[in-house]
ModelCIF file with pLDDT and N, C-alpha, C, O atoms, coordinates in Angstrom:
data_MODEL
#
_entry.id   MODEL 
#
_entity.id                         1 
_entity.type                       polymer 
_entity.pdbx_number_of_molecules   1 
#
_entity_poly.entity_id                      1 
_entity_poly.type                           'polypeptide(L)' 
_entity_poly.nstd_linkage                   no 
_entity_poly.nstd_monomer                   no 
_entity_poly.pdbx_seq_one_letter_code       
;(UNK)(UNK)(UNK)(UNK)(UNK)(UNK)(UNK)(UNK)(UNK)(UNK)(UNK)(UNK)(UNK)(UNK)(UNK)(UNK)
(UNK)(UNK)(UNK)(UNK)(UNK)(UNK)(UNK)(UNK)(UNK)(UNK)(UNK)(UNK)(UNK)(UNK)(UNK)(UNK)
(UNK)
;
_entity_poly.pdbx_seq_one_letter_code_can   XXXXXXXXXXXXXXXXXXXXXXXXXXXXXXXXX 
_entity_poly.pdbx_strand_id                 A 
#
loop_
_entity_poly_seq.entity_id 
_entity_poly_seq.num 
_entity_poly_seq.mon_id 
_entity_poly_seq.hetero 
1 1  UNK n 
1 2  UNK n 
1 3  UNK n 
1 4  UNK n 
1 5  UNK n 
1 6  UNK n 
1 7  UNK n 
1 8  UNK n 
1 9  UNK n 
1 10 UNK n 
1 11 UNK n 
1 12 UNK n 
1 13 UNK n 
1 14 UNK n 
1 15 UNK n 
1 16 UNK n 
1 17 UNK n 
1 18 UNK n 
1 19 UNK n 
1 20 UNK n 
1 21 UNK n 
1 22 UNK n 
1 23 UNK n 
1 24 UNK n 
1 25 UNK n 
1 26 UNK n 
1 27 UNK n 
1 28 UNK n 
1 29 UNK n 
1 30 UNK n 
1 31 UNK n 
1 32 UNK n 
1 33 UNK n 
#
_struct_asym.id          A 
_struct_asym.entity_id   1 
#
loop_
_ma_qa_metric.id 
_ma_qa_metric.mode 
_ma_qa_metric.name 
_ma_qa_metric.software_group_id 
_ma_qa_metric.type 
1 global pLDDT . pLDDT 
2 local  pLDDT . pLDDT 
#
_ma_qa_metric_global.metric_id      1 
_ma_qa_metric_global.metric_value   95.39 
_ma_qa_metric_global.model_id       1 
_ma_qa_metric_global.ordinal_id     1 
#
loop_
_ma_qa_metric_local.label_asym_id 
_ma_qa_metric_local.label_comp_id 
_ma_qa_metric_local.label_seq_id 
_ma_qa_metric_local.metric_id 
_ma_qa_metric_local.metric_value 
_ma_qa_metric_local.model_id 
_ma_qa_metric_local.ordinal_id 
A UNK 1  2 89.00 1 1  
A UNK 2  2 93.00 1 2  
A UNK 3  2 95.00 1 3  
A UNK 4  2 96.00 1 4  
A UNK 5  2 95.00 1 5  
A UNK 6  2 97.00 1 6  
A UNK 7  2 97.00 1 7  
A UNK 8  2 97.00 1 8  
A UNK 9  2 97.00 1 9  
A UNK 10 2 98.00 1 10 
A UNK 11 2 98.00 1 11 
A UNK 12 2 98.00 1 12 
A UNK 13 2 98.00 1 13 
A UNK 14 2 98.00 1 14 
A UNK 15 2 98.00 1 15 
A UNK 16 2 97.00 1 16 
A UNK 17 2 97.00 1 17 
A UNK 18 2 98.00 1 18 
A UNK 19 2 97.00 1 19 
A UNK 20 2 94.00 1 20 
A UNK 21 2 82.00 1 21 
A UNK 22 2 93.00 1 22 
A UNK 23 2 96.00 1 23 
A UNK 24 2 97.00 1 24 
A UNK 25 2 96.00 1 25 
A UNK 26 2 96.00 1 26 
A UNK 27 2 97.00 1 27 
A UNK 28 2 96.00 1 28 
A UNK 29 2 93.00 1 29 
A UNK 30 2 92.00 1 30 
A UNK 31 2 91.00 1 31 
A UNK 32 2 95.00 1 32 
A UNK 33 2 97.00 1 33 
#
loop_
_atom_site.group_PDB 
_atom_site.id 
_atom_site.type_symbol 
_atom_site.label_atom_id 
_atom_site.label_alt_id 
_atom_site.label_comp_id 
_atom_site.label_asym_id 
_atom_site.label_entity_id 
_atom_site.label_seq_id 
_atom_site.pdbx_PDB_ins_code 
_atom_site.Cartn_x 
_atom_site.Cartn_y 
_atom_site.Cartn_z 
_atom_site.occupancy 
_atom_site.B_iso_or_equiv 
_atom_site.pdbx_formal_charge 
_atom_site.auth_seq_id 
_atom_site.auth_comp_id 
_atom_site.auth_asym_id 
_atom_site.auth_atom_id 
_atom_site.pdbx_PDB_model_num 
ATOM 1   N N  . UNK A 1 1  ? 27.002 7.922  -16.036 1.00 89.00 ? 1  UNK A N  1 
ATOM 2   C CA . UNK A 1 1  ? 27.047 9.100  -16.899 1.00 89.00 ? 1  UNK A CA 1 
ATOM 3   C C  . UNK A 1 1  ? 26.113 10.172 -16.361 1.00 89.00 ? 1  UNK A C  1 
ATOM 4   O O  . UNK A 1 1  ? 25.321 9.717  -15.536 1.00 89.00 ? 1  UNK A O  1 
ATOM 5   N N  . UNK A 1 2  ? 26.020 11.153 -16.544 1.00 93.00 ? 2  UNK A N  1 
ATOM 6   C CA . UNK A 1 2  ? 25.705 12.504 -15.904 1.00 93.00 ? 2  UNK A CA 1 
ATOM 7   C C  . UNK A 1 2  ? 24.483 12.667 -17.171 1.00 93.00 ? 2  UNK A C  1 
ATOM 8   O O  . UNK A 1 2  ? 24.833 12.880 -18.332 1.00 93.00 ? 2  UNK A O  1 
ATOM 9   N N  . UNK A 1 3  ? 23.303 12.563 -16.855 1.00 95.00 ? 3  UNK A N  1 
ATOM 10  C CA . UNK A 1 3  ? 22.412 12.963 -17.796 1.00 95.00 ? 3  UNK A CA 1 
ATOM 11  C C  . UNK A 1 3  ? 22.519 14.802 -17.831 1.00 95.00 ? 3  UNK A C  1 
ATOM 12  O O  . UNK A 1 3  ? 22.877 15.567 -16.935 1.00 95.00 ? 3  UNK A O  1 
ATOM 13  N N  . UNK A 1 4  ? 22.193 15.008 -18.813 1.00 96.00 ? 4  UNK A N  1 
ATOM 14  C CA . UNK A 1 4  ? 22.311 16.658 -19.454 1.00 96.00 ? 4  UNK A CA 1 
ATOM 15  C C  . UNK A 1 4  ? 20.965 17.267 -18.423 1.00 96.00 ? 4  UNK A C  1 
ATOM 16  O O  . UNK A 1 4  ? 19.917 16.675 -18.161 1.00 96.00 ? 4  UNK A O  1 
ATOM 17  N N  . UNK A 1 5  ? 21.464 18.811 -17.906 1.00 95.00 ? 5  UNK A N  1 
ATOM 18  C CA . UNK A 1 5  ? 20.886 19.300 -16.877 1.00 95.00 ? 5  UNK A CA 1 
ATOM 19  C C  . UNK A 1 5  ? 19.366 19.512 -17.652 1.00 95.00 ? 5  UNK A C  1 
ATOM 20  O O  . UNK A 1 5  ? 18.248 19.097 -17.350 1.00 95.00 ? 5  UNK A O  1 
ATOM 21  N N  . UNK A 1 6  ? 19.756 20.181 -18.557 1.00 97.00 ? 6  UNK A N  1 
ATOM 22  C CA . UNK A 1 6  ? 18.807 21.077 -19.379 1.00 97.00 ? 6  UNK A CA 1 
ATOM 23  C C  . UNK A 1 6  ? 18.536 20.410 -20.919 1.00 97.00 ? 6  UNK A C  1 
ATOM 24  O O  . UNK A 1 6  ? 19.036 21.046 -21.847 1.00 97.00 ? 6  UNK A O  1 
ATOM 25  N N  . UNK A 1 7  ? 17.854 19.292 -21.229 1.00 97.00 ? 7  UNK A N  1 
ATOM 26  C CA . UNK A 1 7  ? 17.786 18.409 -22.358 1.00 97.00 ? 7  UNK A CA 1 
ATOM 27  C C  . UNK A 1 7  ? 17.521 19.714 -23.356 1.00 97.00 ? 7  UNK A C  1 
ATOM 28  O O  . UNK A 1 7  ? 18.284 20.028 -24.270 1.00 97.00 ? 7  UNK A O  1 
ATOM 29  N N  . UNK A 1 8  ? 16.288 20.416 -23.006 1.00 97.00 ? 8  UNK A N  1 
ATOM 30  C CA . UNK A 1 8  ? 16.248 20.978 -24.811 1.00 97.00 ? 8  UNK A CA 1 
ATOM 31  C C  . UNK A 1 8  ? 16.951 22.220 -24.857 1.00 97.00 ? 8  UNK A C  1 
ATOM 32  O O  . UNK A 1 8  ? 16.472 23.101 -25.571 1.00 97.00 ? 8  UNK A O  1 
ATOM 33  N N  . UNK A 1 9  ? 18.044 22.457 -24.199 1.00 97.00 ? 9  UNK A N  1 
ATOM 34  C CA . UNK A 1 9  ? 18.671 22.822 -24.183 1.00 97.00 ? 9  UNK A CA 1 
ATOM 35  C C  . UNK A 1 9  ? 19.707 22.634 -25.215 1.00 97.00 ? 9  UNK A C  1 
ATOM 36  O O  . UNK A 1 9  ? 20.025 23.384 -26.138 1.00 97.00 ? 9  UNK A O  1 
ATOM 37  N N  . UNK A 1 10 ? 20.274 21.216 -24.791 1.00 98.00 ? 10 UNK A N  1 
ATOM 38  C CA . UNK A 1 10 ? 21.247 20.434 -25.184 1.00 98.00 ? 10 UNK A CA 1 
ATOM 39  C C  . UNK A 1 10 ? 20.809 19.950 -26.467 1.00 98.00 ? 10 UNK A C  1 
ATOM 40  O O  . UNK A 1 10 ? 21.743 19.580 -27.178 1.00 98.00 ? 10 UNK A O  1 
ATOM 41  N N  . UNK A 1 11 ? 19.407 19.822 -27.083 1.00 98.00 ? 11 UNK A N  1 
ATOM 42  C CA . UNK A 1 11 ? 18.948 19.974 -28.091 1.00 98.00 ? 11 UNK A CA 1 
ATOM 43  C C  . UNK A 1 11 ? 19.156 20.888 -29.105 1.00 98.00 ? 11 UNK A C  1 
ATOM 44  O O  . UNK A 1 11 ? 19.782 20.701 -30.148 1.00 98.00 ? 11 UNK A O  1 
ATOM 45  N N  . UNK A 1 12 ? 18.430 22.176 -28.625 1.00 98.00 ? 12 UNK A N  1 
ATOM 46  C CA . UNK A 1 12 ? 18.714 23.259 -29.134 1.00 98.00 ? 12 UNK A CA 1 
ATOM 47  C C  . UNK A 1 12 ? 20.397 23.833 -30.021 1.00 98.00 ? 12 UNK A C  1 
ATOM 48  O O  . UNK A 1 12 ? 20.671 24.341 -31.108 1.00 98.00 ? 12 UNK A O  1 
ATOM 49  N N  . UNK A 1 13 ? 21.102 23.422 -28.915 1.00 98.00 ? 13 UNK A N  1 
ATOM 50  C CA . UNK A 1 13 ? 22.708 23.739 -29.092 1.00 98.00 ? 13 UNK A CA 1 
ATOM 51  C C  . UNK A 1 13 ? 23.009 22.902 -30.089 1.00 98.00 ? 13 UNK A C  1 
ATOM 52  O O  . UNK A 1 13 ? 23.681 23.426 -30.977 1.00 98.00 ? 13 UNK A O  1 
ATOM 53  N N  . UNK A 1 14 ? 22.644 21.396 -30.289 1.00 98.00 ? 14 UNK A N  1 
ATOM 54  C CA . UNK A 1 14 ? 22.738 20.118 -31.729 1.00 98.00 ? 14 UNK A CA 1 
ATOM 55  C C  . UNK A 1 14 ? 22.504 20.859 -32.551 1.00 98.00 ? 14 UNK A C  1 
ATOM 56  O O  . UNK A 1 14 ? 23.540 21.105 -33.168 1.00 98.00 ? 14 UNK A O  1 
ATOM 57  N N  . UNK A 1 15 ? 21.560 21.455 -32.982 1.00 98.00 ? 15 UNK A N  1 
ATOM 58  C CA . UNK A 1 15 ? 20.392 21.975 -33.983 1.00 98.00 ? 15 UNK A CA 1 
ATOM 59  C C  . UNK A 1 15 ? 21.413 22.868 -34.585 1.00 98.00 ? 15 UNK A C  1 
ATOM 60  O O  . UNK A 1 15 ? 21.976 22.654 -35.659 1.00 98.00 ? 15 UNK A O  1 
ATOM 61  N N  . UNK A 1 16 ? 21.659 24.168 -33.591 1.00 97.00 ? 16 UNK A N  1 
ATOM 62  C CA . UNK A 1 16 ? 22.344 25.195 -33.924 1.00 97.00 ? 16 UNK A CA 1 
ATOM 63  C C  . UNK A 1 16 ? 23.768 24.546 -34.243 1.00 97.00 ? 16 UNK A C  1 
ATOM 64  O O  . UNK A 1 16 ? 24.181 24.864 -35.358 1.00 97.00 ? 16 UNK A O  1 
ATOM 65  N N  . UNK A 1 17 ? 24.370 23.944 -33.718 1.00 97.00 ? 17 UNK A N  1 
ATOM 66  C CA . UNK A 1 17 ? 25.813 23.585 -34.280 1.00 97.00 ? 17 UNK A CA 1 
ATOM 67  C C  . UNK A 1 17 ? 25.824 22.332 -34.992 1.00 97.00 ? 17 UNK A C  1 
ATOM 68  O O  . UNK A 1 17 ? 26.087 21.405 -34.226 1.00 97.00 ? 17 UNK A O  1 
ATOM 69  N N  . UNK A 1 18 ? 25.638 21.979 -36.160 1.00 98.00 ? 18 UNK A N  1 
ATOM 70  C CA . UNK A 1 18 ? 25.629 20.829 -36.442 1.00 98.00 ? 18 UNK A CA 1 
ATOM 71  C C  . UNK A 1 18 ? 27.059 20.687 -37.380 1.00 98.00 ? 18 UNK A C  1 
ATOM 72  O O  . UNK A 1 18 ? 27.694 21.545 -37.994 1.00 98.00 ? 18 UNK A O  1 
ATOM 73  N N  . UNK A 1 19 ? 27.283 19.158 -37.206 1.00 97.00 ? 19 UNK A N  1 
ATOM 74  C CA . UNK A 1 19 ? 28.525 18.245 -37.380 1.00 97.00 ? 19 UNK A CA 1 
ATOM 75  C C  . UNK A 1 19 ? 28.462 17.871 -39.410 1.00 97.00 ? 19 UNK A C  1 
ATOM 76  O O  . UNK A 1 19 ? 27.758 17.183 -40.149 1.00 97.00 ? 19 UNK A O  1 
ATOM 77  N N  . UNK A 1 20 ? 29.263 18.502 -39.519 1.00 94.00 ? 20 UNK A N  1 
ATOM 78  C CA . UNK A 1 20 ? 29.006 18.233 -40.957 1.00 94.00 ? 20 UNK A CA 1 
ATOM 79  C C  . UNK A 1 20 ? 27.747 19.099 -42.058 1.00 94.00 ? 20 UNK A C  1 
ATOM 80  O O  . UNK A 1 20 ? 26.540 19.341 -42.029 1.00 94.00 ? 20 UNK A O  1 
ATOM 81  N N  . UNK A 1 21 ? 28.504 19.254 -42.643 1.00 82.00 ? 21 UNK A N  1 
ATOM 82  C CA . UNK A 1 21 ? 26.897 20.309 -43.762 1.00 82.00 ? 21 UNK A CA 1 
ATOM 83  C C  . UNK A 1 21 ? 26.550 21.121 -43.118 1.00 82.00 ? 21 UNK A C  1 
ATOM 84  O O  . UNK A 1 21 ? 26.927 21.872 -42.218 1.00 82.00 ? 21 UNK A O  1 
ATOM 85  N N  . UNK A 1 22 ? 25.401 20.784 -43.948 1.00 93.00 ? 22 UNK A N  1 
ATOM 86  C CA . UNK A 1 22 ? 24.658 22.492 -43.862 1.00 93.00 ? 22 UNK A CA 1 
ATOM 87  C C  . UNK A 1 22 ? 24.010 22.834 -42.248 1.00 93.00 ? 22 UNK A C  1 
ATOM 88  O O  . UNK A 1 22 ? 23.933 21.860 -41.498 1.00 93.00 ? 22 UNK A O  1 
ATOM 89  N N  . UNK A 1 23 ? 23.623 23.976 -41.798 1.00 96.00 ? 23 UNK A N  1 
ATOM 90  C CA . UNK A 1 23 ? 22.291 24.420 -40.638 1.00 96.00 ? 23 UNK A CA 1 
ATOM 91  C C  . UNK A 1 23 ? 21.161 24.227 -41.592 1.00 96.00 ? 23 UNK A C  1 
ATOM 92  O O  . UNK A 1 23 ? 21.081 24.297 -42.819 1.00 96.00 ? 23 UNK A O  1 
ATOM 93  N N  . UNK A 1 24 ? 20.163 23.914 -40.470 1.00 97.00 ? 24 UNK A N  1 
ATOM 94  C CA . UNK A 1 24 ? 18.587 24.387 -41.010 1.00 97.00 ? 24 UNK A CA 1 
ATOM 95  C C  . UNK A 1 24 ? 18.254 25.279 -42.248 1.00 97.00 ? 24 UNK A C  1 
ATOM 96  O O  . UNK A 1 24 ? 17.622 25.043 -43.278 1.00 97.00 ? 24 UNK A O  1 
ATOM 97  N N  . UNK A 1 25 ? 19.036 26.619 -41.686 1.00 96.00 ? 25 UNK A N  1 
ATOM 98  C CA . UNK A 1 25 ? 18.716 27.835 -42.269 1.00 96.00 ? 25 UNK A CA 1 
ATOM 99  C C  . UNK A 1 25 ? 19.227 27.359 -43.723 1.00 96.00 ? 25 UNK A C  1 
ATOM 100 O O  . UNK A 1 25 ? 18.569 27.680 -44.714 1.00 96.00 ? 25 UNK A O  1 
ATOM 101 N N  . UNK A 1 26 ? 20.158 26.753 -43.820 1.00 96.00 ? 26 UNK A N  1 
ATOM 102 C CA . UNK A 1 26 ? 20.715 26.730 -45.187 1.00 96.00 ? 26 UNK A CA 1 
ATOM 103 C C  . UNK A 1 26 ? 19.983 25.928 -45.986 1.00 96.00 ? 26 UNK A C  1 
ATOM 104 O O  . UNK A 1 26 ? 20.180 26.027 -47.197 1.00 96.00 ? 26 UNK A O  1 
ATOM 105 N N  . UNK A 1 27 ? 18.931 24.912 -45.465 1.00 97.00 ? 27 UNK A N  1 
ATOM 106 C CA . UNK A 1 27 ? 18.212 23.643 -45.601 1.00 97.00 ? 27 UNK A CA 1 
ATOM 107 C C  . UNK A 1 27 ? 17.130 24.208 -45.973 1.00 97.00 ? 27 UNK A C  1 
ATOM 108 O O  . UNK A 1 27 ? 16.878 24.116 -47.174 1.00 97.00 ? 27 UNK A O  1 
ATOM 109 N N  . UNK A 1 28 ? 16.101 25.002 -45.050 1.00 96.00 ? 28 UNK A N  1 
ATOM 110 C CA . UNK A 1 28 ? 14.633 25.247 -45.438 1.00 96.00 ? 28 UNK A CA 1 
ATOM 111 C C  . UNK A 1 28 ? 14.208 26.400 -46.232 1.00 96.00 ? 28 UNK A C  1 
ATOM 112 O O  . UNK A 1 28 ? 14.930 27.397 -46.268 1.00 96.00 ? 28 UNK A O  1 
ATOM 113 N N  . UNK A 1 29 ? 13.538 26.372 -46.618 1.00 93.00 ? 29 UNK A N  1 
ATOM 114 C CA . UNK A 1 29 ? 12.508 27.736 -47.413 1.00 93.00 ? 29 UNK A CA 1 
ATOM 115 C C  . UNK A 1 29 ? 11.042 27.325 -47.303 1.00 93.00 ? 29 UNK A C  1 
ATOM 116 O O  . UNK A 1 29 ? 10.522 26.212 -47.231 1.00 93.00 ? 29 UNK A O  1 
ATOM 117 N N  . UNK A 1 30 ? 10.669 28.229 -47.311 1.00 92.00 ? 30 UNK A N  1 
ATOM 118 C CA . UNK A 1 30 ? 9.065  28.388 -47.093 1.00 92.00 ? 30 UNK A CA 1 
ATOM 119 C C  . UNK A 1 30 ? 8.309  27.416 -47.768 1.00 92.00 ? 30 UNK A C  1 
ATOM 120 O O  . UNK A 1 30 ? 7.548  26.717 -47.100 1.00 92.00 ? 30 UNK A O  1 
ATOM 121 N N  . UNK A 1 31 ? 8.416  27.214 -49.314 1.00 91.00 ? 31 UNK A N  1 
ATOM 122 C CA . UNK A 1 31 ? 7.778  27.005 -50.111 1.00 91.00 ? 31 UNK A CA 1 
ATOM 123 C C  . UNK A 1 31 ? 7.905  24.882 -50.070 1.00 91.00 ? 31 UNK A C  1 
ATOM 124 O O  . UNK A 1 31 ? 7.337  24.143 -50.874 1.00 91.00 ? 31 UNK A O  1 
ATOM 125 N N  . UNK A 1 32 ? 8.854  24.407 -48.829 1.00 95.00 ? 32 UNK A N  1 
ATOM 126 C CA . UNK A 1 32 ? 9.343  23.295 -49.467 1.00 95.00 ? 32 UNK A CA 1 
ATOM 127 C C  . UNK A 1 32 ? 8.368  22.149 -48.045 1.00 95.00 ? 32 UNK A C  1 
ATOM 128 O O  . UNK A 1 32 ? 7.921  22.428 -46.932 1.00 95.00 ? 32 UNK A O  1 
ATOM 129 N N  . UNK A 1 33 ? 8.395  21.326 -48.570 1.00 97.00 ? 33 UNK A N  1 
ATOM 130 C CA . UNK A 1 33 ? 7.579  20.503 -47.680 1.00 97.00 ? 33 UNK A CA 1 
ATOM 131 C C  . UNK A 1 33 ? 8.985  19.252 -47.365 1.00 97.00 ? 33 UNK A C  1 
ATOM 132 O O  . UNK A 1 33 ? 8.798  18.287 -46.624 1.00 97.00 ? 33 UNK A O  1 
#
């Protein structure tokens, strides 16, 4: 298998596109631990 060129990269891109539900953005607020 071809390990990923650029890992946090390939991180980054998970984060931003995620599989099901919500993003982050829709997830966090300031106030929440």
């Amino acid at each position: 298998a071809q390990p990923a060129e650029y890992p946090e990269q390939e991180i980054r891109y998970a984060i931003e596109h995620p599989t099901g539900g919500r993003g982050l953005e829709d997830i966090i607020s300031p106030d929440q631990k």
